[in-house]
PDB file of N, CA and C in Angstrom:
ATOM      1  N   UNK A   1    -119.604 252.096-142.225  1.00  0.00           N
ATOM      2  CA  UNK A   1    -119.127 253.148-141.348  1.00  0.00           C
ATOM      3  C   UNK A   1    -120.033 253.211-140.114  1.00  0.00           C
ATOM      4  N   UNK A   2    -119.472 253.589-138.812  1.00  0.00           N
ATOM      5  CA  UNK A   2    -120.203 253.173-137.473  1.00  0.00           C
ATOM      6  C   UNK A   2    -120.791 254.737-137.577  1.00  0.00           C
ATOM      7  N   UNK A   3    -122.138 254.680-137.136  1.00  0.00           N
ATOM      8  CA  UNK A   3    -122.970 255.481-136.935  1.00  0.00           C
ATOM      9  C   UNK A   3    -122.964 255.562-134.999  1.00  0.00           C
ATOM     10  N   UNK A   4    -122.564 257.031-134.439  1.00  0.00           N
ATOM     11  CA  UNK A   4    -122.517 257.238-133.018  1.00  0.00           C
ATOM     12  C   UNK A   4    -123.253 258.212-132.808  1.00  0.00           C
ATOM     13  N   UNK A   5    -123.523 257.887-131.083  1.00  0.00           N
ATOM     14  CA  UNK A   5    -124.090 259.321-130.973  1.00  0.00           C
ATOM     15  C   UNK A   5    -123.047 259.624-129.734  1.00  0.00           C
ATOM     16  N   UNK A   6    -122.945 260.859-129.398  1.00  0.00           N
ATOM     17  CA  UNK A   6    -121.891 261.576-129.001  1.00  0.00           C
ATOM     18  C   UNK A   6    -122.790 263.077-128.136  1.00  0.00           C
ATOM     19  N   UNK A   7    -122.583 262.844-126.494  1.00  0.00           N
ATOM     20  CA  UNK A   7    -123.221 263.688-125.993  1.00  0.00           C
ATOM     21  C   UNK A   7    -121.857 264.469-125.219  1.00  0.00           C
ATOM     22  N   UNK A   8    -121.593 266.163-125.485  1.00  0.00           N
ATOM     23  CA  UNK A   8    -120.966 266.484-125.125  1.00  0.00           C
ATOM     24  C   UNK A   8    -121.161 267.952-124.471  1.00  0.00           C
ATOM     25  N   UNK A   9    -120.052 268.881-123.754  1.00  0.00           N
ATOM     26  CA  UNK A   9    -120.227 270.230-123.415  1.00  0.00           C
ATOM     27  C   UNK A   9    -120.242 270.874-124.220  1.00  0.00           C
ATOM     28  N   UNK A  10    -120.668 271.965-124.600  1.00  0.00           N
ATOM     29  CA  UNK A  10    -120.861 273.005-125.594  1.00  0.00           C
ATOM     30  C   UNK A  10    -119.866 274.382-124.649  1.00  0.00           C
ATOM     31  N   UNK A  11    -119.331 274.745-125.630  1.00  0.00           N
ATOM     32  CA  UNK A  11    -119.126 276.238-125.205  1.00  0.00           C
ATOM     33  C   UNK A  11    -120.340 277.419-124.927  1.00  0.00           C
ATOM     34  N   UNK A  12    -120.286 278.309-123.790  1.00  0.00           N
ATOM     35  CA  UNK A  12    -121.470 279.457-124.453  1.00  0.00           C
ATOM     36  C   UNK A  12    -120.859 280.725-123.773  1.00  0.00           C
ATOM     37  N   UNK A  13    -121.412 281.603-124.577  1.00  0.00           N
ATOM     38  CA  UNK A  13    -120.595 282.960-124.652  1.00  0.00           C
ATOM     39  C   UNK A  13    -122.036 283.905-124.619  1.00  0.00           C
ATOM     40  N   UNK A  14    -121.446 285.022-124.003  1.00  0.00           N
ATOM     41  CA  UNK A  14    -122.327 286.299-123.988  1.00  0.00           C
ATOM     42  C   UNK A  14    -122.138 287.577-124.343  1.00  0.00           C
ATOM     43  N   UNK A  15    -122.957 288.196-124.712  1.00  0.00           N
ATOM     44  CA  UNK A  15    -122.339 289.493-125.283  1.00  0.00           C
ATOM     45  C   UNK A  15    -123.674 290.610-124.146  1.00  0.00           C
ATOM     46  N   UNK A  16    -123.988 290.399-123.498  1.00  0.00           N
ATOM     47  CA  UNK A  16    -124.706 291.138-122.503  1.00  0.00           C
ATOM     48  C   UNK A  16    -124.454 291.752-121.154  1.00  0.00           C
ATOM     49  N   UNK A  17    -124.394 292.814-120.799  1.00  0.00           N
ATOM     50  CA  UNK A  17    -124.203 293.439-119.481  1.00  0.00           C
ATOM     51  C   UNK A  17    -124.637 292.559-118.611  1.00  0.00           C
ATOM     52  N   UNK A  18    -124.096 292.252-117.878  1.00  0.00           N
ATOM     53  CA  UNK A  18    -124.816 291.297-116.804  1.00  0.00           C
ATOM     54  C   UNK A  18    -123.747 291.455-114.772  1.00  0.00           C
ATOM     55  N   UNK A  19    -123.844 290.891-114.200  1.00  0.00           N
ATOM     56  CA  UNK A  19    -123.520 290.768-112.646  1.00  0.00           C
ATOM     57  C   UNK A  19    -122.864 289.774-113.126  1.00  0.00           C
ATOM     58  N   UNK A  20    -121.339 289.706-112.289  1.00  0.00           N
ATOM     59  CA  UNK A  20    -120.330 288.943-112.374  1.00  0.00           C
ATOM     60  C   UNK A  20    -120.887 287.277-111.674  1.00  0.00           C
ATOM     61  N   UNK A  21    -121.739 287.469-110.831  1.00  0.00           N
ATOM     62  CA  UNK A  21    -122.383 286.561-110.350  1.00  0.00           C
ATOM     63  C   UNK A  21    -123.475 285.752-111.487  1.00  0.00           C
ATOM     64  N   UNK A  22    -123.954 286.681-112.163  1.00  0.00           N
ATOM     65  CA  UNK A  22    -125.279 285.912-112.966  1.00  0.00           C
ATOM     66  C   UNK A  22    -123.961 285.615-114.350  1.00  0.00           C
ATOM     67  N   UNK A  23    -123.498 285.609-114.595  1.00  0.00           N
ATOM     68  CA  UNK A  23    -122.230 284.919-115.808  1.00  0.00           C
ATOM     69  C   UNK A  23    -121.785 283.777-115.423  1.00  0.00           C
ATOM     70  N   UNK A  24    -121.398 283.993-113.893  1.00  0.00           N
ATOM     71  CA  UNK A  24    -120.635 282.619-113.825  1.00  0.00           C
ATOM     72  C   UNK A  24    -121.473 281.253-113.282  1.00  0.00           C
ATOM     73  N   UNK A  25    -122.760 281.794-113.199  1.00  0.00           N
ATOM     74  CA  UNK A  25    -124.048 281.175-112.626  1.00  0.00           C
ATOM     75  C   UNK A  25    -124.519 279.738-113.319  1.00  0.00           C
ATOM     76  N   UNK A  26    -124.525 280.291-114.877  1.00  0.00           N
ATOM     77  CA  UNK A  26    -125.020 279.176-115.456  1.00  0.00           C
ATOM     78  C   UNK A  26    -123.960 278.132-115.529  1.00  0.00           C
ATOM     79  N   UNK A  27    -124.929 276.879-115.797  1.00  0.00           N
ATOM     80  CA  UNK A  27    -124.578 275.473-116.430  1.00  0.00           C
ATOM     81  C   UNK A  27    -123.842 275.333-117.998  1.00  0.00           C
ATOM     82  N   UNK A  28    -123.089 274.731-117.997  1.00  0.00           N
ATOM     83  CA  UNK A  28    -122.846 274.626-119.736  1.00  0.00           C
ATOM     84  C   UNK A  28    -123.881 273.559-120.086  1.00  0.00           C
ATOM     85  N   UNK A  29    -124.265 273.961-121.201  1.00  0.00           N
ATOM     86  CA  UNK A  29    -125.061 273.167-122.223  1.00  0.00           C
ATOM     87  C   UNK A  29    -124.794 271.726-121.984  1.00  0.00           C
ATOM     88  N   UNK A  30    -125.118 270.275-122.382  1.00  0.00           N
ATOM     89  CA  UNK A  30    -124.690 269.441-122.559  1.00  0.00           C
ATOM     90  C   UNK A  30    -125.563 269.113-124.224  1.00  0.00           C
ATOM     91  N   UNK A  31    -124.987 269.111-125.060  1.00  0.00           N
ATOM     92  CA  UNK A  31    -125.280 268.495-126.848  1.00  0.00           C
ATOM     93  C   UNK A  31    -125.261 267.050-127.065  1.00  0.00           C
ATOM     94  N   UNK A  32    -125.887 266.555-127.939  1.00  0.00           N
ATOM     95  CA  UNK A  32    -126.334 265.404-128.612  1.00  0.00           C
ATOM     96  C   UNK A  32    -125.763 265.518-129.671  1.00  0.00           C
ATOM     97  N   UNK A  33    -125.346 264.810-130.660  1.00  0.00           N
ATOM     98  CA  UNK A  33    -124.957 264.748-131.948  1.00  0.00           C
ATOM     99  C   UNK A  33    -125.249 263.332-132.561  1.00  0.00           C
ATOM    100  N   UNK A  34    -125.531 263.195-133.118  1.00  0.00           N
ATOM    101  CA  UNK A  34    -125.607 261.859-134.180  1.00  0.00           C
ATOM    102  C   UNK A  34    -125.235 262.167-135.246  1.00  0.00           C
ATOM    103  N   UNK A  35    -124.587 261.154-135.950  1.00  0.00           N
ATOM    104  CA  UNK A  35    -124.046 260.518-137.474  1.00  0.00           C
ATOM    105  C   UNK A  35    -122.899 259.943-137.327  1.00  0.00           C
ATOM    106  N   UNK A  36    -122.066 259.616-138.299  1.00  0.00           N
ATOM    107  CA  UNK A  36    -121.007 258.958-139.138  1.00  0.00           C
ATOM    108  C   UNK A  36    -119.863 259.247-138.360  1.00  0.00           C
ATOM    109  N   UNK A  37    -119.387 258.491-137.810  1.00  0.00           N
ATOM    110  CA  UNK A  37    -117.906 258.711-137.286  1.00  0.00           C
ATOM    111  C   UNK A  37    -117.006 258.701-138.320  1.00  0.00           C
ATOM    112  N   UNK A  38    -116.085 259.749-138.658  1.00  0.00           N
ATOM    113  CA  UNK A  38    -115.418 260.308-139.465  1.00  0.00           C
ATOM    114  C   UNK A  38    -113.726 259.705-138.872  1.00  0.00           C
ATOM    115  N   UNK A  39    -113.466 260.000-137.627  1.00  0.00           N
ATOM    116  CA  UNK A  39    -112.535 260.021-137.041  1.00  0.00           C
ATOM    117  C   UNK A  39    -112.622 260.485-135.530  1.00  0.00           C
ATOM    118  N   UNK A  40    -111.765 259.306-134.491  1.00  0.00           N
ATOM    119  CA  UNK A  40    -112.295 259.239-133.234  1.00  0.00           C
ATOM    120  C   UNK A  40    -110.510 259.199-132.845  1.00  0.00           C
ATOM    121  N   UNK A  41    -109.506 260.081-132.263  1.00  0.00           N
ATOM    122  CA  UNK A  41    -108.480 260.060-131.804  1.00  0.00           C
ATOM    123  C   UNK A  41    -108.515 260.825-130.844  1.00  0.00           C
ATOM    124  N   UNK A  42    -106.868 260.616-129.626  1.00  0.00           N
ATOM    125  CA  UNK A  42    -106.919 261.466-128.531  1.00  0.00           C
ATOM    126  C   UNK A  42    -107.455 262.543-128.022  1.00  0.00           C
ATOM    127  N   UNK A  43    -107.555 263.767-129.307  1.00  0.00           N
ATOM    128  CA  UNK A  43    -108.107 264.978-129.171  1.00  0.00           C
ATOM    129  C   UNK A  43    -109.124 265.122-129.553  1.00  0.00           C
ATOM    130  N   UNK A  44    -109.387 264.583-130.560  1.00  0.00           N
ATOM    131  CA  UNK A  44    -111.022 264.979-131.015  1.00  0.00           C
ATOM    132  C   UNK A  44    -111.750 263.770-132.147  1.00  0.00           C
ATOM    133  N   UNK A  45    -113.058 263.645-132.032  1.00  0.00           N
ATOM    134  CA  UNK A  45    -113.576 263.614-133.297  1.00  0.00           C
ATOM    135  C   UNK A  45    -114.687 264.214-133.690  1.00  0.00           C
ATOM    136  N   UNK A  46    -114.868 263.747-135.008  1.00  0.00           N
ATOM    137  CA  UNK A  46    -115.572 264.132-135.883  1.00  0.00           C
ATOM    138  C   UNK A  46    -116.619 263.243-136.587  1.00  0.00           C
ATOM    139  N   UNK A  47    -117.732 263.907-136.564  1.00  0.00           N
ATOM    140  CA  UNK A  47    -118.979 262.600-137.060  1.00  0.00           C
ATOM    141  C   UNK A  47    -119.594 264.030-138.189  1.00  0.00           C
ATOM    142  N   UNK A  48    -119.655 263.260-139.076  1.00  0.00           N
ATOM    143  CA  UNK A  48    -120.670 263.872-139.922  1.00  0.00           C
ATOM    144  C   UNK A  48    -121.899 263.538-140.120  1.00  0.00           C
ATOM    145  N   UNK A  49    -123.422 264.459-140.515  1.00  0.00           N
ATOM    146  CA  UNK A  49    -124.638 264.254-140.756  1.00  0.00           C
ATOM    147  C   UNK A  49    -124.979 263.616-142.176  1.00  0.00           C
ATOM    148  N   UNK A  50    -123.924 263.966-143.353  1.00  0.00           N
ATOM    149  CA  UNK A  50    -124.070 263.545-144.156  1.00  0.00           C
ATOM    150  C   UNK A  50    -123.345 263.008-144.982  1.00  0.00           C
ATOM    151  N   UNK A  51    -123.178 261.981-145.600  1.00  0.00           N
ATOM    152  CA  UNK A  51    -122.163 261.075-146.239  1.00  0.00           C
ATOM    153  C   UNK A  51    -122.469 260.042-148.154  1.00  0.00           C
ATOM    154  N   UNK A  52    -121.931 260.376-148.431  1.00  0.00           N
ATOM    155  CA  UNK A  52    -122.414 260.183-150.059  1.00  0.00           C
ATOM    156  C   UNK A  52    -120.974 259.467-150.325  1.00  0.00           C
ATOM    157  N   UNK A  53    -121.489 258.437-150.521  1.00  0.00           N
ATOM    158  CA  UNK A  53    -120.473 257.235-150.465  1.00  0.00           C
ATOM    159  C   UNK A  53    -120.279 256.688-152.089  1.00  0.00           C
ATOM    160  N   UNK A  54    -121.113 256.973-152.684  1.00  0.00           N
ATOM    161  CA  UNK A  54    -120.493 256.693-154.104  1.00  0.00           C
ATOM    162  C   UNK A  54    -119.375 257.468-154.613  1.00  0.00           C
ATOM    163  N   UNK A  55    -119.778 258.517-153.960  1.00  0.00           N
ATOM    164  CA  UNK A  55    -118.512 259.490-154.509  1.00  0.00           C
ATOM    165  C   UNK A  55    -117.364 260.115-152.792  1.00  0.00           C
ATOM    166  N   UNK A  56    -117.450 259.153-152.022  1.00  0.00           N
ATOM    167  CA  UNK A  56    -116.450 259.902-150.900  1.00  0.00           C
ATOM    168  C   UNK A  56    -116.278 261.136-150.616  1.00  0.00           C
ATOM    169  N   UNK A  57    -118.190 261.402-150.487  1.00  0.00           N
ATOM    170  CA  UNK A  57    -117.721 262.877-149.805  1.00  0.00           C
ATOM    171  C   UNK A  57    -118.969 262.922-148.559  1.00  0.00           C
ATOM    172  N   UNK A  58    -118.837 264.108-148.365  1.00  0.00           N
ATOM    173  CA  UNK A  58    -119.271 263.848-146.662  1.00  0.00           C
ATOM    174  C   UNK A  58    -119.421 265.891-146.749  1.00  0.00           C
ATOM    175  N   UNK A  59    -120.397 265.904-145.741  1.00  0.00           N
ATOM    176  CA  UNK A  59    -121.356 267.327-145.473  1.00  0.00           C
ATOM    177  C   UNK A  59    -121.576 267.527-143.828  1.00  0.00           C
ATOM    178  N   UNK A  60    -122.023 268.562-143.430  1.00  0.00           N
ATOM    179  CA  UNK A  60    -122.377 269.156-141.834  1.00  0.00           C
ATOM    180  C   UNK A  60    -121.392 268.040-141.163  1.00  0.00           C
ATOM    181  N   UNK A  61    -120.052 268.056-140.749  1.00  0.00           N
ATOM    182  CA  UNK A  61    -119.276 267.529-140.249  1.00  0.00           C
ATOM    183  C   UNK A  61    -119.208 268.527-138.927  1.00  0.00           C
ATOM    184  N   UNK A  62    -118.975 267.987-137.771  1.00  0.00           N
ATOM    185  CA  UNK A  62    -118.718 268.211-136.138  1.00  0.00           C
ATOM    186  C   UNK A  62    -117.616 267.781-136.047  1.00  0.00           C
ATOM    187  N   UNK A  63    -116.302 268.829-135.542  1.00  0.00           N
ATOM    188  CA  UNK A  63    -115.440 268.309-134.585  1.00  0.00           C
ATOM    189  C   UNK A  63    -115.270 268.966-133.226  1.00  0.00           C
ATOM    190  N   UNK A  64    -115.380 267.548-132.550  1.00  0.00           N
ATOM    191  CA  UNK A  64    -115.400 268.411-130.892  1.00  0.00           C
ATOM    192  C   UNK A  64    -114.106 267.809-130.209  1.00  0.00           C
ATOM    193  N   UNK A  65    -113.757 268.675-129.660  1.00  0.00           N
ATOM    194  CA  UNK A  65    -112.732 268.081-128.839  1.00  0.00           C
ATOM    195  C   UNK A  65    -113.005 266.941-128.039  1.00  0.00           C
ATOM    196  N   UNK A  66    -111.736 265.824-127.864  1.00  0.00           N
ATOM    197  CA  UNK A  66    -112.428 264.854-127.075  1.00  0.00           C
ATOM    198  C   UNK A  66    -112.792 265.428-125.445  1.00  0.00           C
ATOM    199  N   UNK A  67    -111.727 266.200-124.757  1.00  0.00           N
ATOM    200  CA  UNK A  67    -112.181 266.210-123.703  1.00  0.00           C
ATOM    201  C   UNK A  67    -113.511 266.797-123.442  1.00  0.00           C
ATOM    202  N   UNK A  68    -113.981 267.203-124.179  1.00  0.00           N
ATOM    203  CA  UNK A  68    -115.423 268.011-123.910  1.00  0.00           C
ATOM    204  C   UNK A  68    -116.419 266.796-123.985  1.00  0.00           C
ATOM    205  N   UNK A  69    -116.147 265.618-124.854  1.00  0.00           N
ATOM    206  CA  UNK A  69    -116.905 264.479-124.952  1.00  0.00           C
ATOM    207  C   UNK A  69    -117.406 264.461-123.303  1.00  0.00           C
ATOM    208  N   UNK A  70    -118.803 263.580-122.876  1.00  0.00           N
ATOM    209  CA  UNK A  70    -118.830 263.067-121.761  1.00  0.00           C
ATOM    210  C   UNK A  70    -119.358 261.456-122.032  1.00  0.00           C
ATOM    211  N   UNK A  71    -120.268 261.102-123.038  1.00  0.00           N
ATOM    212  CA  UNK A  71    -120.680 260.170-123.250  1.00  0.00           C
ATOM    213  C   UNK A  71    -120.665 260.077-124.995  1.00  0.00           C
ATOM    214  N   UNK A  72    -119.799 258.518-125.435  1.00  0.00           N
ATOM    215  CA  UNK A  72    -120.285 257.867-126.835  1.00  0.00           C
ATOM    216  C   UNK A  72    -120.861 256.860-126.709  1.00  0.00           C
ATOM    217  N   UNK A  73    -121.737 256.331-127.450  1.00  0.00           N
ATOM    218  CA  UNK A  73    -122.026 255.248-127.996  1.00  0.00           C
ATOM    219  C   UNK A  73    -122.606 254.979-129.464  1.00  0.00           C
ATOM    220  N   UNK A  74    -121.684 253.667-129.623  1.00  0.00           N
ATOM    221  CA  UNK A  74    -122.290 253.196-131.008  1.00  0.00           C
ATOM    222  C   UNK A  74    -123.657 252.677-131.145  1.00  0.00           C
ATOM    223  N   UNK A  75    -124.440 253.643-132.430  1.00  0.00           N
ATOM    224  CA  UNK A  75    -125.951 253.008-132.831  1.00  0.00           C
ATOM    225  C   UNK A  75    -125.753 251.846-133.715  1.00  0.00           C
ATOM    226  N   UNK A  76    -124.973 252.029-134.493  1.00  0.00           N
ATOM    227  CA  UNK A  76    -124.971 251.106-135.686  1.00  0.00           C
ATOM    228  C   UNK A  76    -122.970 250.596-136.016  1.00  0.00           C
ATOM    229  N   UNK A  77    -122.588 249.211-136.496  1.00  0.00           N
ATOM    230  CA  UNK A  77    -121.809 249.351-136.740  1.00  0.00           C
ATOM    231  C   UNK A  77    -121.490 248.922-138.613  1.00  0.00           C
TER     232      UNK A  77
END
C-alpha cells in the first residue's frame, strides 16, 4: 500500500468577538498529513495513520476533500 504525504487547506473557525476586518484577515492553515492511502478519487481522499494488515483494519483515518488538496506526493510505493 503507497504511503503519501498530502499537504492541504484546513478549515478554521472562531467563536470570538472580533472586527469584521480582523476575521477575514487571516490566512488558512496549510496541513501535512502522512500515511496509507486508503482511497484517492475526484472528491476526496483518505490516508490513514494506522493499518493492521493481518487482519484488514485500519485506525486515525483523514478524509479531505480533494479540492482543498494543494500538494501529494508518494513516499513509498
Amino acid at each position: 500500500m503507497k504511503i503519501v504525504e498530502v499537504q492541504w487547506v484546513d478549515a478554521q473557525s472562531s467563536d470570538e468577538w472580533q472586527t469584521v476586518a480582523h476575521a477575514t484577515a487571516d490566512e488558512l492553515p496549510i496541513i501535512t498529513t502522512v500515511g496509507y492511502l486508503l482511497r484517492h478519487d475526484k472528491t476526496t481522499i483518505s490516508v490513514a495513520m494506522q493499518l493492521d494488515t493481518k487482519n484488514d483494519k485500519t485506525s486515525m483515518v483523514m478524509t479531505i476533500p480533494s479540492s482543498w488538496i494543494k500538494k501529494l506526493r508518494t513516499l513509498r510505493r
